[in-house]
C-alpha atoms as a PDB file:
ATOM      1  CA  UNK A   1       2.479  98.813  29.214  1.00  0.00           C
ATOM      2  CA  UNK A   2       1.877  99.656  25.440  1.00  0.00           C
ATOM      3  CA  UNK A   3      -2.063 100.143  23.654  1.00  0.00           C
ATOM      4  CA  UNK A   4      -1.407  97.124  22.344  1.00  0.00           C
ATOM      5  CA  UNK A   5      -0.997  95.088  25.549  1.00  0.00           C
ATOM      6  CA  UNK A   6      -3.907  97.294  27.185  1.00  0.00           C
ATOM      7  CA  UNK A   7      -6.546  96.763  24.583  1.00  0.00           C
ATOM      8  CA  UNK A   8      -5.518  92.857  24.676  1.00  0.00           C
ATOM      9  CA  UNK A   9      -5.956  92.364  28.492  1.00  0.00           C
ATOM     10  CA  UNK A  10      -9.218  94.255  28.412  1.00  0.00           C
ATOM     11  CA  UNK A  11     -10.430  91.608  25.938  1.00  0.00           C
ATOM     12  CA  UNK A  12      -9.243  89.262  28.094  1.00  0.00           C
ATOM     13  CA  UNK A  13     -11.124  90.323  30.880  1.00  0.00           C
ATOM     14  CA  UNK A  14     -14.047  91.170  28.752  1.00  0.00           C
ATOM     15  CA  UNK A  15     -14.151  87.482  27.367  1.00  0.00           C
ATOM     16  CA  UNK A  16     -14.485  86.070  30.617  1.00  0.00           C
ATOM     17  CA  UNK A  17     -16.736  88.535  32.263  1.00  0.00           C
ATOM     18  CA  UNK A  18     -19.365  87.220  28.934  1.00  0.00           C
ATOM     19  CA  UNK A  19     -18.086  84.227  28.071  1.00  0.00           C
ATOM     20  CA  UNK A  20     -16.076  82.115  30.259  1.00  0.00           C
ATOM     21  CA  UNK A  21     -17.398  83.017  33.592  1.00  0.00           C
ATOM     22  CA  UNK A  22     -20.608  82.126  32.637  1.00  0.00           C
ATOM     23  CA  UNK A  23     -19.646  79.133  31.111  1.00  0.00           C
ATOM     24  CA  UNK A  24     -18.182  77.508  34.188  1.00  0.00           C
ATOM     25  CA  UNK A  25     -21.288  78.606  36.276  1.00  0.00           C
ATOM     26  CA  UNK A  26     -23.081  76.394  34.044  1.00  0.00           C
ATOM     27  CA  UNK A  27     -21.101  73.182  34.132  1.00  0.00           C
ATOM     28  CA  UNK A  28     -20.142  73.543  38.033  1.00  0.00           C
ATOM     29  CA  UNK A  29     -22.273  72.591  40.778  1.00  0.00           C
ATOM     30  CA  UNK A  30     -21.621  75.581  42.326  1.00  0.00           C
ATOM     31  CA  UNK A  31     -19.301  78.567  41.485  1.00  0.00           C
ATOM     32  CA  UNK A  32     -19.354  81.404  44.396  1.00  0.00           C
ATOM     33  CA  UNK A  33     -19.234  85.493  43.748  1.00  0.00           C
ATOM     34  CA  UNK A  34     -15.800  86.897  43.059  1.00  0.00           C
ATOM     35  CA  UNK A  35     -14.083  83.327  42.373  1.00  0.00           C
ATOM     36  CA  UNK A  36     -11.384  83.556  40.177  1.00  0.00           C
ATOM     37  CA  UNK A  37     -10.975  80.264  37.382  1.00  0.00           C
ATOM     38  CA  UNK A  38      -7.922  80.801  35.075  1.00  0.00           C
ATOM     39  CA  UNK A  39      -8.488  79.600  31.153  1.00  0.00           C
ATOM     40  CA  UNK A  40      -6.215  76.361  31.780  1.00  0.00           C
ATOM     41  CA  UNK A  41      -8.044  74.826  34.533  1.00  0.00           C
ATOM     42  CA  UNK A  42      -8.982  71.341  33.780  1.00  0.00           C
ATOM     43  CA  UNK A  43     -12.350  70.049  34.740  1.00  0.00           C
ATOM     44  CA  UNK A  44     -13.188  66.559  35.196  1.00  0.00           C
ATOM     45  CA  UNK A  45     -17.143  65.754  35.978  1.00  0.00           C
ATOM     46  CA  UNK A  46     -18.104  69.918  36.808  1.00  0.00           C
ATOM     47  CA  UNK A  47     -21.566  69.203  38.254  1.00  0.00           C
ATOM     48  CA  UNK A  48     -20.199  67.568  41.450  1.00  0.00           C
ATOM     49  CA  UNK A  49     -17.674  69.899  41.918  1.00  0.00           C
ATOM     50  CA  UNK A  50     -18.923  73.117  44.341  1.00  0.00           C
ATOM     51  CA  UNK A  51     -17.008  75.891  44.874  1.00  0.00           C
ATOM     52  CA  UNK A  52     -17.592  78.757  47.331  1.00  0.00           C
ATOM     53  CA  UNK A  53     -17.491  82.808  47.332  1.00  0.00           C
ATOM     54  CA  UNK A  54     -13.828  84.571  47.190  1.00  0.00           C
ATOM     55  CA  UNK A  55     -11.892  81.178  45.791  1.00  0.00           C
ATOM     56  CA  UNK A  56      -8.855  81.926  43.916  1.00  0.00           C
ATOM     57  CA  UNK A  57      -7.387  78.814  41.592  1.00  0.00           C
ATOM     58  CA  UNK A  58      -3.794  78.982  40.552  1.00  0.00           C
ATOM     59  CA  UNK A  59      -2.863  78.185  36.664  1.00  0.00           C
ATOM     60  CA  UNK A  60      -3.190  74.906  35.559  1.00  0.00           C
ATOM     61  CA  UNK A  61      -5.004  73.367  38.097  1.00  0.00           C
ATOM     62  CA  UNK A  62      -7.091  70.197  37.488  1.00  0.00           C
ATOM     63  CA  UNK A  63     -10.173  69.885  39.282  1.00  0.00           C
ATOM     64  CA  UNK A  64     -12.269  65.710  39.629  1.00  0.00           C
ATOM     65  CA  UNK A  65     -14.846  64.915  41.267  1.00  0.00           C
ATOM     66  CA  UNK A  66     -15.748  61.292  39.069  1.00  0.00           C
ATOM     67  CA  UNK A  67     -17.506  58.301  40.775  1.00  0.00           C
ATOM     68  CA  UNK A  68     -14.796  55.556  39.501  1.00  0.00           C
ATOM     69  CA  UNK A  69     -15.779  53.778  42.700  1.00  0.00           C
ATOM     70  CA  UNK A  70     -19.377  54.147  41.710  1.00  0.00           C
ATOM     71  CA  UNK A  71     -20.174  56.428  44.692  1.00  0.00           C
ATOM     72  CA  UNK A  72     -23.379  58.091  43.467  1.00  0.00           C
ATOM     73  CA  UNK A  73     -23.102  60.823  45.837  1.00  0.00           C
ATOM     74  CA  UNK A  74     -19.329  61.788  44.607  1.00  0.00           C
ATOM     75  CA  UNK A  75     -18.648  65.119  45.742  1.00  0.00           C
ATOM     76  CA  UNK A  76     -15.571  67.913  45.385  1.00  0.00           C
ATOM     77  CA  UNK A  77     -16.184  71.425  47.545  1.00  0.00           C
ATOM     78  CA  UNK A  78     -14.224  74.220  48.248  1.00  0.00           C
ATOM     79  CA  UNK A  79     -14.844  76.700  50.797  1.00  0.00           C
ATOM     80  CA  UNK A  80     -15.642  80.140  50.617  1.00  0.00           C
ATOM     81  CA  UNK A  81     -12.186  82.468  50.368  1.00  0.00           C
ATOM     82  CA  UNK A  82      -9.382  79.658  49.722  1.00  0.00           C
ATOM     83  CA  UNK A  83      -7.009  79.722  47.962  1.00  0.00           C
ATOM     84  CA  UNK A  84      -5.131  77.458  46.050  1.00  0.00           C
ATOM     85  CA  UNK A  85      -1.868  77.770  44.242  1.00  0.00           C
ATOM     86  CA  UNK A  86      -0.605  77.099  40.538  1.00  0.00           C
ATOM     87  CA  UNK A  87      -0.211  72.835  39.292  1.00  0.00           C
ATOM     88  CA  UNK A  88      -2.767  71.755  41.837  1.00  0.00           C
ATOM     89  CA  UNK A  89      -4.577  68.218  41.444  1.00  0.00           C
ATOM     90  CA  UNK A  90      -7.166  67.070  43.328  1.00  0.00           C
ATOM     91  CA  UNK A  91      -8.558  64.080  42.076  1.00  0.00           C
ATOM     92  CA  UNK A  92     -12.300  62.796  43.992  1.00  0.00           C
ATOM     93  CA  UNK A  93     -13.836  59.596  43.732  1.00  0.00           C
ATOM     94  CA  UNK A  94     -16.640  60.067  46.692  1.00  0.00           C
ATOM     95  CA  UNK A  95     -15.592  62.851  48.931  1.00  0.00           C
ATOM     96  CA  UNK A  96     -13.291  66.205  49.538  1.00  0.00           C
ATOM     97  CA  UNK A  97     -14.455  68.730  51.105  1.00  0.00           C
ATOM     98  CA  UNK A  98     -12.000  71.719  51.290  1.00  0.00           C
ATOM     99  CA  UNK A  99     -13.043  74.300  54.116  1.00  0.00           C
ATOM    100  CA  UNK A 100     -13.022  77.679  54.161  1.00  0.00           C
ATOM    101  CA  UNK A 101     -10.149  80.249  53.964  1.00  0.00           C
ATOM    102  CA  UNK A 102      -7.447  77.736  52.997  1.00  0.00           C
ATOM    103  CA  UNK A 103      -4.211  78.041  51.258  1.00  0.00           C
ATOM    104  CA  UNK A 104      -2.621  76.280  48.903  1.00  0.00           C
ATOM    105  CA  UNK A 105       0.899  76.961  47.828  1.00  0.00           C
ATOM    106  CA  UNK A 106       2.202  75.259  44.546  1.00  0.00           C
ATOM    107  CA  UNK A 107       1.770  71.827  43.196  1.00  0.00           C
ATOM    108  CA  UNK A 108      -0.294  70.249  45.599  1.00  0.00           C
ATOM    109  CA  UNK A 109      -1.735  66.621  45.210  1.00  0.00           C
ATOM    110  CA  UNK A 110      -5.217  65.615  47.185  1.00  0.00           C
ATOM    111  CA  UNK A 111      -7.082  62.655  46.640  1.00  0.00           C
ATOM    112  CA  UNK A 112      -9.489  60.110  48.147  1.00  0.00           C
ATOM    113  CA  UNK A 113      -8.335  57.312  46.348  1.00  0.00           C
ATOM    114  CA  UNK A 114      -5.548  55.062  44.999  1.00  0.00           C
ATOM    115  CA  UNK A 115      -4.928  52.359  42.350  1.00  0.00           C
ATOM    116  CA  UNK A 116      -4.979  48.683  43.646  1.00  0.00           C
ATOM    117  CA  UNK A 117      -2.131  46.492  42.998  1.00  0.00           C
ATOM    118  CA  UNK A 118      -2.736  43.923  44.724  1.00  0.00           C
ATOM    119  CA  UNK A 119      -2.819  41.379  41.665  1.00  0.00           C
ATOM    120  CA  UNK A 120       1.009  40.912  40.605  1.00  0.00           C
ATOM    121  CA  UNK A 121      -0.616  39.295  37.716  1.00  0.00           C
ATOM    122  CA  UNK A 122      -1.903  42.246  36.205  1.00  0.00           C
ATOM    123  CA  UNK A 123      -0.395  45.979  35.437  1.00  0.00           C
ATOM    124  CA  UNK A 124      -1.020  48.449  37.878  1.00  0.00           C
ATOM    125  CA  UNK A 125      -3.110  50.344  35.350  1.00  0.00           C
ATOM    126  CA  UNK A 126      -5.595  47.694  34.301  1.00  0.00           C
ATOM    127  CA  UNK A 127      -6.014  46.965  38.179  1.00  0.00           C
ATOM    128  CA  UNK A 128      -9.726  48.675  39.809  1.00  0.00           C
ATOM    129  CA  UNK A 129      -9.341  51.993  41.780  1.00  0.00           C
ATOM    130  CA  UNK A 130      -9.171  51.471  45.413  1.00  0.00           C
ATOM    131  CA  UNK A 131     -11.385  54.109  47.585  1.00  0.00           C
ATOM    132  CA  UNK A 132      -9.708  55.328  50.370  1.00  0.00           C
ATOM    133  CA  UNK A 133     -11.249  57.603  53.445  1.00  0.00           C
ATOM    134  CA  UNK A 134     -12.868  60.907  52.939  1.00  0.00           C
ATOM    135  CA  UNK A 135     -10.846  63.578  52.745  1.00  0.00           C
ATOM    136  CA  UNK A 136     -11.335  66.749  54.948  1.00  0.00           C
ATOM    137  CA  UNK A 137      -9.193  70.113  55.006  1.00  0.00           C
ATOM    138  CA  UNK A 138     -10.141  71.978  58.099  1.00  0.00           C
ATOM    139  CA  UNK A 139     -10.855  76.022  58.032  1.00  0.00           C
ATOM    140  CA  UNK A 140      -7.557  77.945  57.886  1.00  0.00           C
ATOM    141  CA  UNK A 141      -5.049  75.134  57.079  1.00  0.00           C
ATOM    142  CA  UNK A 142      -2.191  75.623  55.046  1.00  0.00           C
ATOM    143  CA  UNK A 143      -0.713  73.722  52.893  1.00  0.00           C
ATOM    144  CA  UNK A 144       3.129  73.755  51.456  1.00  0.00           C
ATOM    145  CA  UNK A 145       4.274  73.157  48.339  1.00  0.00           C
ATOM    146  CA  UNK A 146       4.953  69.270  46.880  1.00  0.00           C
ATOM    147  CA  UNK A 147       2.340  68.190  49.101  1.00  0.00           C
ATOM    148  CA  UNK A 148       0.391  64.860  48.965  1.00  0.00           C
ATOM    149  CA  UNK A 149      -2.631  63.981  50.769  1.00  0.00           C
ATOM    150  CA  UNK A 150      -3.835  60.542  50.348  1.00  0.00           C
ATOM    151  CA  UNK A 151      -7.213  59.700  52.190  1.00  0.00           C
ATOM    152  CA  UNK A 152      -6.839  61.666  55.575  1.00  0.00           C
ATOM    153  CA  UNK A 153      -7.801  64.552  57.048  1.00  0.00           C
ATOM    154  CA  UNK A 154      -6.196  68.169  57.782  1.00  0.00           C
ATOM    155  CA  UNK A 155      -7.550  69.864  61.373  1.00  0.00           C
ATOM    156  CA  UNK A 156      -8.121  73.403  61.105  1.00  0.00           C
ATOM    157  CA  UNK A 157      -5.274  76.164  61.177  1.00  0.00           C
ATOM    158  CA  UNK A 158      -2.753  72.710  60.938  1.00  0.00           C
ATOM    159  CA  UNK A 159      -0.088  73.643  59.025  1.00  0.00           C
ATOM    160  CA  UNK A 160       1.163  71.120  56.699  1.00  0.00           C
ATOM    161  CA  UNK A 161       5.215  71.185  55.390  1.00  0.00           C
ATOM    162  CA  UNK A 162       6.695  71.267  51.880  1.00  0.00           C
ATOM    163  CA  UNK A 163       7.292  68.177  50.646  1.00  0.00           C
ATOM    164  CA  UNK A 164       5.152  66.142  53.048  1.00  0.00           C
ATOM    165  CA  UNK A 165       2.753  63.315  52.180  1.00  0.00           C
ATOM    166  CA  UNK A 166      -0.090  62.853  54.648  1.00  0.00           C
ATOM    167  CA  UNK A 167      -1.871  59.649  54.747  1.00  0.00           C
ATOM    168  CA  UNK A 168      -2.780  59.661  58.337  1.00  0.00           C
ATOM    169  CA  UNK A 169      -5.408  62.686  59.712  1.00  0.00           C
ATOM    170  CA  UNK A 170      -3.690  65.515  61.038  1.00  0.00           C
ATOM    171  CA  UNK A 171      -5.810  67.099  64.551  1.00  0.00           C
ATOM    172  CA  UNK A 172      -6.625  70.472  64.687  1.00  0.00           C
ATOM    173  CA  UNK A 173      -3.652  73.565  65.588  1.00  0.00           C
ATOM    174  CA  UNK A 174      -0.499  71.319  64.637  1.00  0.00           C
ATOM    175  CA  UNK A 175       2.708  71.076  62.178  1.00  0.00           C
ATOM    176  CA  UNK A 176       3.043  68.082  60.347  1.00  0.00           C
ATOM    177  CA  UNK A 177       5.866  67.755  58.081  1.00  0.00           C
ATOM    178  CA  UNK A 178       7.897  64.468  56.562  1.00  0.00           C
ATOM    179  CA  UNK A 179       7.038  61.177  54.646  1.00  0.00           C
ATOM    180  CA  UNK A 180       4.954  59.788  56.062  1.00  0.00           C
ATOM    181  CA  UNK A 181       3.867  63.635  57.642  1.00  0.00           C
ATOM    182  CA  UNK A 182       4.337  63.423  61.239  1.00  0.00           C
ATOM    183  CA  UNK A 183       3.375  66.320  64.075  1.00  0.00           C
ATOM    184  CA  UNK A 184       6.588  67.701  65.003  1.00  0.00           C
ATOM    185  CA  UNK A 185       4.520  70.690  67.073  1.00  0.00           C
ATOM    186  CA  UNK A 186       0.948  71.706  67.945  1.00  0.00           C
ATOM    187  CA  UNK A 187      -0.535  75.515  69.671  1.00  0.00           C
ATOM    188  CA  UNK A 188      -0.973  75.282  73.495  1.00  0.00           C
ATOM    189  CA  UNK A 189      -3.690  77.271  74.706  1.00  0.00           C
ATOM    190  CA  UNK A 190      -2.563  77.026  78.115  1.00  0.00           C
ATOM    191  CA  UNK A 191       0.693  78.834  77.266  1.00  0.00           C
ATOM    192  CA  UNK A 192      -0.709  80.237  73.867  1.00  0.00           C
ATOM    193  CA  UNK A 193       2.278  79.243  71.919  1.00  0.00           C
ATOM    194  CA  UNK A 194       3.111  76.561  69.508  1.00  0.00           C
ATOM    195  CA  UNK A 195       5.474  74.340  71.566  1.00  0.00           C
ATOM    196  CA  UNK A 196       6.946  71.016  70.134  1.00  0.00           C
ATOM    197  CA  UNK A 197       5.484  67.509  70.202  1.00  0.00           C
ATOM    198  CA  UNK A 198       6.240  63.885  69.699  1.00  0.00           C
ATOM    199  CA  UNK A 199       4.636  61.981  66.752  1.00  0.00           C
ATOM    200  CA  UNK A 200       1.472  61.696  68.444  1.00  0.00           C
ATOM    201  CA  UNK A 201       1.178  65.625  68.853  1.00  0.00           C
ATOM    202  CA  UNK A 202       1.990  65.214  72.781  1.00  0.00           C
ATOM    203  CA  UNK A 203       4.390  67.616  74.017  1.00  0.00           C
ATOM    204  CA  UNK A 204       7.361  67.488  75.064  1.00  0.00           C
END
């Protein structure tokens, strides 16, 4: 690495140390010690979006947490020490909550919400926002890359395929993968080992 590039990342560092960290404690909720916010993240309403200690965001990652659905109360949080990858969108109209220690790989797609289309009449995109459950990623999940989930819930330490979209909850300690994401296993405590399930997460 030449002077030039040295003297050009310590600017870079010094600008956000001063400017840019600073900044984004100001407009978030919440922003933790030691979280890490690259330059291109996109912020849709920052004051209801609350993120924890230790949080690392990817590049180009775009962060909502807007009432469309005129939930007062709208709400985005991440947990302390997750971590989520590059191209992620996670788009709130009333509630995610991310726990703690999660990971994200690459392009991942999380949201509370969906466009109506009920009306044939009309285009999809003059048609109201439909809110959908709550969305809640349990402490120590991981999620692959490609992944959609649409209004359901991720149990803890669930692990969650490439590729997969999950519109029905996940429980706690399983694998779901496909579309629709379905449990193909789930950790046995009796045995202590992940053995393999049916679609319901009973095994088999």
């Amino acid at each position: 690495m030449n002077i030039i590039q040295l003297t050009f990342n310590k600017i870079r560092v010094i600008y956000y140390r001063l400017i840019l960290k600073p900044h984004f404690k100001y407009i978030l909720g919440q922003l933790g010690d030691k979280t890490t916010i690259p330059y291109s993240t996109k912020l849709d309403k920052p004051k209801n979006i609350y993120i924890g200690n230790k949080v690392s965001l990817g590049r180009m990652t775009w962060l909502a947490a807007n009432a469309l659905t005129d939930n007062n109360n709208c709400r985005l949080t991440i947990g302390d020490g997750t971590y989520i990858g590059n191209f992620a969108h996670i788009y709130c109209t009333s509630k995610i909550e991310i726990g703690q220690n999660v990971l994200f790989a690459d392009r991942v797609y999380i949201t509370d919400n969906l466009h109506s289309y009920q009306d044939i009449h009309a285009p999809i995109i003059a048609q109201p926002i439909l809110q959908l459950n709550e969305v809640y990623i349990g402490n120590g999940a991981w999620i692959g890359e490609n992944v959609c989930i649409i209004g359901a819930n991720i149990g803890k330490q669930s692990v969650i395929g490439a590729n997969s979209v999950v519109t029905k909850s996940i429980p706690d300690y399983c694998v779901a993968v496909g579309s629709p994401a379905k449990i193909i296993k789930r950790y046995s405590f009796d045995q202590q080992a992940w053995l393999k399930t049916n679609a319901e997460g009973n095994f088999i």
